[in-house]
C-alpha atoms as a PDB file:
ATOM      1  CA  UNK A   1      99.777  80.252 130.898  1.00  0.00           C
ATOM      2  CA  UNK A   2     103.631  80.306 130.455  1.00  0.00           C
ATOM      3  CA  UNK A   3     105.330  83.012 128.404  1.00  0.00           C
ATOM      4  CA  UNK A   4     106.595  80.599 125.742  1.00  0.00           C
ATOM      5  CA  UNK A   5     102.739  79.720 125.560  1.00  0.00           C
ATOM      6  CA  UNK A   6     101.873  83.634 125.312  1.00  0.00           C
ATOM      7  CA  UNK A   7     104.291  83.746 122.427  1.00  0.00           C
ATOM      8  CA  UNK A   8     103.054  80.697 120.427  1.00  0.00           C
ATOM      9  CA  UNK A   9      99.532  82.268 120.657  1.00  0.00           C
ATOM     10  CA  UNK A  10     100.868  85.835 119.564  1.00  0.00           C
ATOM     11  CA  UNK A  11     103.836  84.954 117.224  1.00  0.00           C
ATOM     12  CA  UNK A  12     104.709  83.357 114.332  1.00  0.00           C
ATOM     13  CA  UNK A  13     104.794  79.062 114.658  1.00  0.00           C
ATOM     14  CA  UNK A  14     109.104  78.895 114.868  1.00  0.00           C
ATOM     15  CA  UNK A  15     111.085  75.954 115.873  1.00  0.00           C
ATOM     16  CA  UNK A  16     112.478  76.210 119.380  1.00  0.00           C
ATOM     17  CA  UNK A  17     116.046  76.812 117.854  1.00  0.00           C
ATOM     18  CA  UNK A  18     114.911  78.880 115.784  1.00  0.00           C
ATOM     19  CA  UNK A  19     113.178  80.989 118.224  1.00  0.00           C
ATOM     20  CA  UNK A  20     116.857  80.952 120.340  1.00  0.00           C
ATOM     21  CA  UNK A  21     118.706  82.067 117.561  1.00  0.00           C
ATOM     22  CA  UNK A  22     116.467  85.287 117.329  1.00  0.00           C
ATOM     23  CA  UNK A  23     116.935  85.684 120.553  1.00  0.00           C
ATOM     24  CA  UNK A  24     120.372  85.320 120.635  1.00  0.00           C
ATOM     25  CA  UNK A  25     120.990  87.986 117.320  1.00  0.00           C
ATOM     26  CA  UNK A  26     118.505  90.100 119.642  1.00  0.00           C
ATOM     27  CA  UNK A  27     120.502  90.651 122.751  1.00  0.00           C
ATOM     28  CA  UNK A  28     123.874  90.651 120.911  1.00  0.00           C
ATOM     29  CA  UNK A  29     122.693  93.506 118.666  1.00  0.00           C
ATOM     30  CA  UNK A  30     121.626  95.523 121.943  1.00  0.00           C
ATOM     31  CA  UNK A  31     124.875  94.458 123.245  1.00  0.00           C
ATOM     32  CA  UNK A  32     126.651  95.836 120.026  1.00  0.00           C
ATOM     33  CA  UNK A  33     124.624  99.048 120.390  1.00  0.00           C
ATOM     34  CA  UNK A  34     125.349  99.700 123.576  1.00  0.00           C
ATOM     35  CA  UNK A  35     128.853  99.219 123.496  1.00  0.00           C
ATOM     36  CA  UNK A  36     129.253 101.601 120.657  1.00  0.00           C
ATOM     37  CA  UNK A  37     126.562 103.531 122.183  1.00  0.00           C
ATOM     38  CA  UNK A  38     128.750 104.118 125.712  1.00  0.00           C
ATOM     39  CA  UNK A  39     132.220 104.346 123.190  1.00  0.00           C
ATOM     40  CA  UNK A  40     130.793 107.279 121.477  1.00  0.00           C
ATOM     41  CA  UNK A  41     129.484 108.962 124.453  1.00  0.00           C
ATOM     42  CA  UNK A  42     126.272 111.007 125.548  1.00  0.00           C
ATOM     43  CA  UNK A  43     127.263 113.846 122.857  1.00  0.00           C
ATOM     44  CA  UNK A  44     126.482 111.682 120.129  1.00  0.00           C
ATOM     45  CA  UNK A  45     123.101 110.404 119.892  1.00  0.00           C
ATOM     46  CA  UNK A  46     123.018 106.730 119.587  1.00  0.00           C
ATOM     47  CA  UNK A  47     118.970 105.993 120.756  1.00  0.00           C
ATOM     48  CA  UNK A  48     117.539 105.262 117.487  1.00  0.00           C
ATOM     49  CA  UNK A  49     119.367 102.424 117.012  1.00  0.00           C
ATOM     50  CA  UNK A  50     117.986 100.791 119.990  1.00  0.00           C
ATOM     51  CA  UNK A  51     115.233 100.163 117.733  1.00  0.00           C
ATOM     52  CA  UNK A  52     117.177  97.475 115.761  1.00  0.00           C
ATOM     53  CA  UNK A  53     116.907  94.599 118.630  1.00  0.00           C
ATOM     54  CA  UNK A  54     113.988  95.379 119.433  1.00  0.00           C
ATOM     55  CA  UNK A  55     112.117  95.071 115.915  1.00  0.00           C
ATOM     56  CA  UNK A  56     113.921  92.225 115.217  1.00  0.00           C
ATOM     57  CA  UNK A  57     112.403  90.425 118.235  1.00  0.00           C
ATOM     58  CA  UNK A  58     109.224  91.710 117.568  1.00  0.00           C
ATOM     59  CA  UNK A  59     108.882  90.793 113.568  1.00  0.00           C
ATOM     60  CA  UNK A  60     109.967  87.127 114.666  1.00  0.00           C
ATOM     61  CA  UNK A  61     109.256  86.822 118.423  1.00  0.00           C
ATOM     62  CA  UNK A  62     105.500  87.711 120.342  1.00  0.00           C
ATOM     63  CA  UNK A  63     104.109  90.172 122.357  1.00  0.00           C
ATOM     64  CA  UNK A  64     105.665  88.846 125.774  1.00  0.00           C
ATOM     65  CA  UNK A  65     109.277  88.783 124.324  1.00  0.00           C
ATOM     66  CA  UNK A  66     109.006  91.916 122.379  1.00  0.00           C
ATOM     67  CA  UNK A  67     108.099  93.422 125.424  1.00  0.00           C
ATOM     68  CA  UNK A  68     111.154  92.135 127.195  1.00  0.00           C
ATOM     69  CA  UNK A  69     113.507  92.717 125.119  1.00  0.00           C
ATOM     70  CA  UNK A  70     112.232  96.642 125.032  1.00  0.00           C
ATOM     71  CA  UNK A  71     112.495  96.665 128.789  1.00  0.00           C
ATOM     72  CA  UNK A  72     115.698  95.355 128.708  1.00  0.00           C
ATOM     73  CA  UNK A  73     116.940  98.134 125.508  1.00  0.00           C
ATOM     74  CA  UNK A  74     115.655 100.773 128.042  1.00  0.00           C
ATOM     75  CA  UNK A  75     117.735  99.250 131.164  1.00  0.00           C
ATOM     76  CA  UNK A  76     120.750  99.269 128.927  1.00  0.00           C
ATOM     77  CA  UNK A  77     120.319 102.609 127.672  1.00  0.00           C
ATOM     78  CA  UNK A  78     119.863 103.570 131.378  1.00  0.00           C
ATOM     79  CA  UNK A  79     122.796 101.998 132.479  1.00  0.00           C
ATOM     80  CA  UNK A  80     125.044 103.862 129.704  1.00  0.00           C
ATOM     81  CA  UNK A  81     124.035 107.061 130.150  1.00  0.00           C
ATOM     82  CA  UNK A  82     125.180 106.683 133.360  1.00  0.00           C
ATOM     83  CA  UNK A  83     128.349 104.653 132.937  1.00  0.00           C
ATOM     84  CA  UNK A  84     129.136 107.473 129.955  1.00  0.00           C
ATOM     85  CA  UNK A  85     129.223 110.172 132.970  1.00  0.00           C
ATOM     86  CA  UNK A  86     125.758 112.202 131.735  1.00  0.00           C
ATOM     87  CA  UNK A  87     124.971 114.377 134.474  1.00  0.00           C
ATOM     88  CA  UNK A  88     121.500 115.493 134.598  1.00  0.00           C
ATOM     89  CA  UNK A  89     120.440 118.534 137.341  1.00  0.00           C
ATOM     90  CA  UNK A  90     118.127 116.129 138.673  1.00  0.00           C
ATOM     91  CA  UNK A  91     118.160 112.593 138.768  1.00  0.00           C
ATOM     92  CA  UNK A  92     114.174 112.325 137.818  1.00  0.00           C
ATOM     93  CA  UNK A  93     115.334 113.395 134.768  1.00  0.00           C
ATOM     94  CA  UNK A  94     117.813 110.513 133.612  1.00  0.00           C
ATOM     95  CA  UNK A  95     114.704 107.846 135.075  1.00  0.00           C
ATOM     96  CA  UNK A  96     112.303 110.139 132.398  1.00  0.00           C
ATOM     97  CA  UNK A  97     114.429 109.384 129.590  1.00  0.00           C
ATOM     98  CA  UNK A  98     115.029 105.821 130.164  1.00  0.00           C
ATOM     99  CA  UNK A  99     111.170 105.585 130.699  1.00  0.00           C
ATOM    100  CA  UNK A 100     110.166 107.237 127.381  1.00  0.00           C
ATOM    101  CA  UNK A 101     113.391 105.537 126.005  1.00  0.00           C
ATOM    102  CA  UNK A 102     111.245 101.768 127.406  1.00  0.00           C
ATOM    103  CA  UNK A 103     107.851 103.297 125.467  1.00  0.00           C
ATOM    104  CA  UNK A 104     109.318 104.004 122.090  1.00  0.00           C
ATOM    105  CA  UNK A 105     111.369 100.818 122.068  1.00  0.00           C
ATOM    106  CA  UNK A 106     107.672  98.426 122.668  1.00  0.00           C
ATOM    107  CA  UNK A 107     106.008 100.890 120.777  1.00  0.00           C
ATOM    108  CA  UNK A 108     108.185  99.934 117.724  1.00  0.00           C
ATOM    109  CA  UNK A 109     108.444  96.821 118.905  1.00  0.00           C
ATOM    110  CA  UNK A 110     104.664  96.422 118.687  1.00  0.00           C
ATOM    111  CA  UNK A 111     104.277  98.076 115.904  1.00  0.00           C
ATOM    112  CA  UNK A 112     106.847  95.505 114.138  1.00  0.00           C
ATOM    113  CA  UNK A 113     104.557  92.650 115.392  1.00  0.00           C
ATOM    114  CA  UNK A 114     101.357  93.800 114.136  1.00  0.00           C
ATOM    115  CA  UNK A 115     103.098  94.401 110.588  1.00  0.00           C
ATOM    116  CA  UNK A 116     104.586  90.731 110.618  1.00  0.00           C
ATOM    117  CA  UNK A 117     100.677  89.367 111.946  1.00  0.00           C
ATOM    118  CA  UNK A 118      98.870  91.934 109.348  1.00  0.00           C
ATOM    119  CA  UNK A 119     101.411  90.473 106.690  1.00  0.00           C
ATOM    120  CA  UNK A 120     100.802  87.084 107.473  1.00  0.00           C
ATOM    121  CA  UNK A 121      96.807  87.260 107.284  1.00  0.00           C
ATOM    122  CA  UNK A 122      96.947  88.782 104.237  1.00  0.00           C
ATOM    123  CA  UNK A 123      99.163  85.906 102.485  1.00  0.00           C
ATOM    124  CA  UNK A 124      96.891  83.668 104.113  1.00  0.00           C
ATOM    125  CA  UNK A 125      93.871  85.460 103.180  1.00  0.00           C
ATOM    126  CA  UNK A 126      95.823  85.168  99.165  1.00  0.00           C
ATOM    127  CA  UNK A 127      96.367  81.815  99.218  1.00  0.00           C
ATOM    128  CA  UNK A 128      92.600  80.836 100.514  1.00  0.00           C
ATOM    129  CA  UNK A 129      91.207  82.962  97.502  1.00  0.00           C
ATOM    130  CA  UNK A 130      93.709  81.008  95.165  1.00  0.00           C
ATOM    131  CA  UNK A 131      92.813  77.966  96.055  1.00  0.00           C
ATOM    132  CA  UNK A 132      88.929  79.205  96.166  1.00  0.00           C
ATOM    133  CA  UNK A 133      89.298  80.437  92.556  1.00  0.00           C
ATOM    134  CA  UNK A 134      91.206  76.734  91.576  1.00  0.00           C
ATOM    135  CA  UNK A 135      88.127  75.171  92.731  1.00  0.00           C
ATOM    136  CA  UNK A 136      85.846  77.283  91.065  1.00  0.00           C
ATOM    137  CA  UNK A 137      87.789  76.914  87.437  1.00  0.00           C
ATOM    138  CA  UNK A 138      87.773  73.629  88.485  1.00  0.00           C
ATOM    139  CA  UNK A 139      83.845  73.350  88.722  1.00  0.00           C
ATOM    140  CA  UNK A 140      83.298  75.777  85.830  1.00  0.00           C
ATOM    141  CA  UNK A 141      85.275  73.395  83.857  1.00  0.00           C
ATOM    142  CA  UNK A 142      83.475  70.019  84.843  1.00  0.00           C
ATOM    143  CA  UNK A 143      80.187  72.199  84.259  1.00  0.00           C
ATOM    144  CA  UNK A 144      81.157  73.041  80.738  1.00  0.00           C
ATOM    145  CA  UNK A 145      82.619  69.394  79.845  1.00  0.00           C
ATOM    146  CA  UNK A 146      78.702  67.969  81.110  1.00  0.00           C
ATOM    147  CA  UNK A 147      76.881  70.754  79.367  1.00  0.00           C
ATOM    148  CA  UNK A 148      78.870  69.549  76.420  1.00  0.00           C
ATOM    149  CA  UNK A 149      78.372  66.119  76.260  1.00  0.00           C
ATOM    150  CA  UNK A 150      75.162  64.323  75.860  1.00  0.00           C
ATOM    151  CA  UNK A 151      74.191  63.205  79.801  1.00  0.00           C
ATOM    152  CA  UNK A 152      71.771  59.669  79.820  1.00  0.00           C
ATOM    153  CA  UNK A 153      69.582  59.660  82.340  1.00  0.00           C
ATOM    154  CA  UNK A 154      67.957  55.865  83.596  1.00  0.00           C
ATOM    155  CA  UNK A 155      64.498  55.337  82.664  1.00  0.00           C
ATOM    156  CA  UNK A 156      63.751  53.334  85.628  1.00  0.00           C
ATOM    157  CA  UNK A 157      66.600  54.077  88.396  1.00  0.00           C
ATOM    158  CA  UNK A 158      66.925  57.963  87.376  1.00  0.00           C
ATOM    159  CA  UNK A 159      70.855  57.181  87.788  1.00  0.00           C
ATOM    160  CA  UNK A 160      72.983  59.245  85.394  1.00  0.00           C
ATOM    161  CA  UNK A 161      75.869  57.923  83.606  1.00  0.00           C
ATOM    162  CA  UNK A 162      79.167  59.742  84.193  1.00  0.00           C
ATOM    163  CA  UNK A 163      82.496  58.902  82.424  1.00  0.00           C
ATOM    164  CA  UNK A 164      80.841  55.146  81.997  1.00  0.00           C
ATOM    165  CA  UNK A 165      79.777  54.734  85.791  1.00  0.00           C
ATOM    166  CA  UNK A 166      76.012  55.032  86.956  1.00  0.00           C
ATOM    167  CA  UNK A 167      75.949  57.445  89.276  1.00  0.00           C
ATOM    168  CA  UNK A 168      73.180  58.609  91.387  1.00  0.00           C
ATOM    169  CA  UNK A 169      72.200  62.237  91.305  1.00  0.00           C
ATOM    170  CA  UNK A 170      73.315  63.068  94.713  1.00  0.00           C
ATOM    171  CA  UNK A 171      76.914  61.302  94.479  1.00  0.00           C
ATOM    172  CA  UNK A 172      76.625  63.635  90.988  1.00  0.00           C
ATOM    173  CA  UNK A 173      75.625  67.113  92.849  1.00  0.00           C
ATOM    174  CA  UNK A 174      78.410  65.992  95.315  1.00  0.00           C
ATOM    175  CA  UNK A 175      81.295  64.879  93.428  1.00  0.00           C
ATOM    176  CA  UNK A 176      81.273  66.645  90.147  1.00  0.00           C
ATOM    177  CA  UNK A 177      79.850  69.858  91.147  1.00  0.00           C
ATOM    178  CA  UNK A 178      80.844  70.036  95.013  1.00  0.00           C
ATOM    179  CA  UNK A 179      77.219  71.181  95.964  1.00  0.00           C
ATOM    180  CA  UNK A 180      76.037  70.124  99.577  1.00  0.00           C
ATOM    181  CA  UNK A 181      72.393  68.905  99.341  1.00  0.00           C
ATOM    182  CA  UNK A 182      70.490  67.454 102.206  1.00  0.00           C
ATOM    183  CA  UNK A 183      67.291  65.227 101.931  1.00  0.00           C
ATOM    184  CA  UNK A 184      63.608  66.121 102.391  1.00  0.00           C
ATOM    185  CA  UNK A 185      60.351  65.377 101.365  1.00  0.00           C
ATOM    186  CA  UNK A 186      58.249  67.805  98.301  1.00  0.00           C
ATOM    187  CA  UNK A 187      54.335  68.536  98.587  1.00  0.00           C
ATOM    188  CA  UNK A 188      53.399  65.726  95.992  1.00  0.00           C
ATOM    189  CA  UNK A 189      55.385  63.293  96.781  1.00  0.00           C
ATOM    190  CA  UNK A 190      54.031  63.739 100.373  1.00  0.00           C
ATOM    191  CA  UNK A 191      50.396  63.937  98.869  1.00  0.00           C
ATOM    192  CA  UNK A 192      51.567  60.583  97.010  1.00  0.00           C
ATOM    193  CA  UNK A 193      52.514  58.863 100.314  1.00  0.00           C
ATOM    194  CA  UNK A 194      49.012  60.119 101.885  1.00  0.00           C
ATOM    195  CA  UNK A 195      47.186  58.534  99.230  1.00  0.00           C
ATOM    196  CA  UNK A 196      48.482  55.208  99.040  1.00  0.00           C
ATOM    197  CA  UNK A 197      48.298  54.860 102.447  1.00  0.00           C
ATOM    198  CA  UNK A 198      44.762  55.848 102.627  1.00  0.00           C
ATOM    199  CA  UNK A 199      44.459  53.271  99.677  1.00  0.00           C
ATOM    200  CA  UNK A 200      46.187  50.516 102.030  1.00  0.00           C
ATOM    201  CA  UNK A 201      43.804  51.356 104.640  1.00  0.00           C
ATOM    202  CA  UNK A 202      40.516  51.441 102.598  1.00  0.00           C
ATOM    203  CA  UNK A 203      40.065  47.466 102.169  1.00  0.00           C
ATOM    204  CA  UNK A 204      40.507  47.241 105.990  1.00  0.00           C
ATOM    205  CA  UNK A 205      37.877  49.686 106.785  1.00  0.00           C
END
């Protein structure tokens, strides 16, 4: 599976330049950031806005290219601190930073993501149970416009006429009240069947 795959499956459903153009604003926001991060120097303290590419990507983008565009926030942040002339005692130290630098950016990252895909269920979730309760006003008010007209019923074919049509009572249950119904067979009218057919079989005998 390819990453652009990954992020179909994990993301939003974007246009492929649309998805560019977030990627684009991305990486020239954590280029803007770290420019103004290395201006101001390793006295001020520029790493929260790091955070800023990084949850963009992830609101709009998937898992695969939040995650990339964190890794890359931490290698610039790396690469500043020592192009700003930090000096650490020991150089394990500068590699610990950039590492827990890396973890808060997916973390937020991720954490942007989820919110997006939690958002998006639950407008999706809203807009099933609109349309449910449409349906059901929908059936409540066919129900009440039947219950208050007079219904005929054929004598003979047991067809019921609807807004001048005969109508069978299936293609009734089906298309005025939306009820699935399947077919079967009740104890009399199986005891029925029995009987003639013993009937048909008697003069034989």
């Amino acid at each position: 599976m390819t990453s652009a795959q990954t992020d179909r499956q994990d993301g939003p459903e974007l246009s492929l330049i649309h998805r560019v153009k977030i990627i684009v604003v991305s990486l020239l926001c954590l280029a803007t950031v770290s420019y103004v991060d290395y201006v101001t120097g390793y006295e001020m303290l520029f790493f929260v806005f790091y955070f800023i590419p990084v949850g963009v990507c992830g609101w709009y983008m998937g898992r695969l290219a939040t995650l990339n565009i964190a890794l890359l926030s931490g290698a610039s942040w790396f690469l500043v601190d020592i192009l700003s002339g930090h000096h650490y005692p020991q150089e394990v130290t500068r590699c610990w930073n950039s590492f827990i630098c890396f973890l808060a950016f997916a973390i937020i990252g991720y954490a942007a993501h989820h919110l997006k895909r939690s958002r998006d269920k639950e407008r999706e979730a809203r807009r099933e149970l609109e349309q449910t309760l449409a349906e059901l006003q929908e059936s409540t008010r066919e129900i009440r416009n039947l219950q208050s007209q007079l219904q005929v019923v054929c004598a003979w074919t047991h067809r019921l006429r609807i807004e001048g049509k005969w109508v069978t009572l299936d293609e009734f249950l089906t298309n005025k009240l939306n009820v699935k119904i399947s077919h079967g067979i009740s104890p009399e009218a199986l005891a029925r069947i029995k009987r003639e057919l013993s009937e048909d079989r008697s003069p034989d005998s």
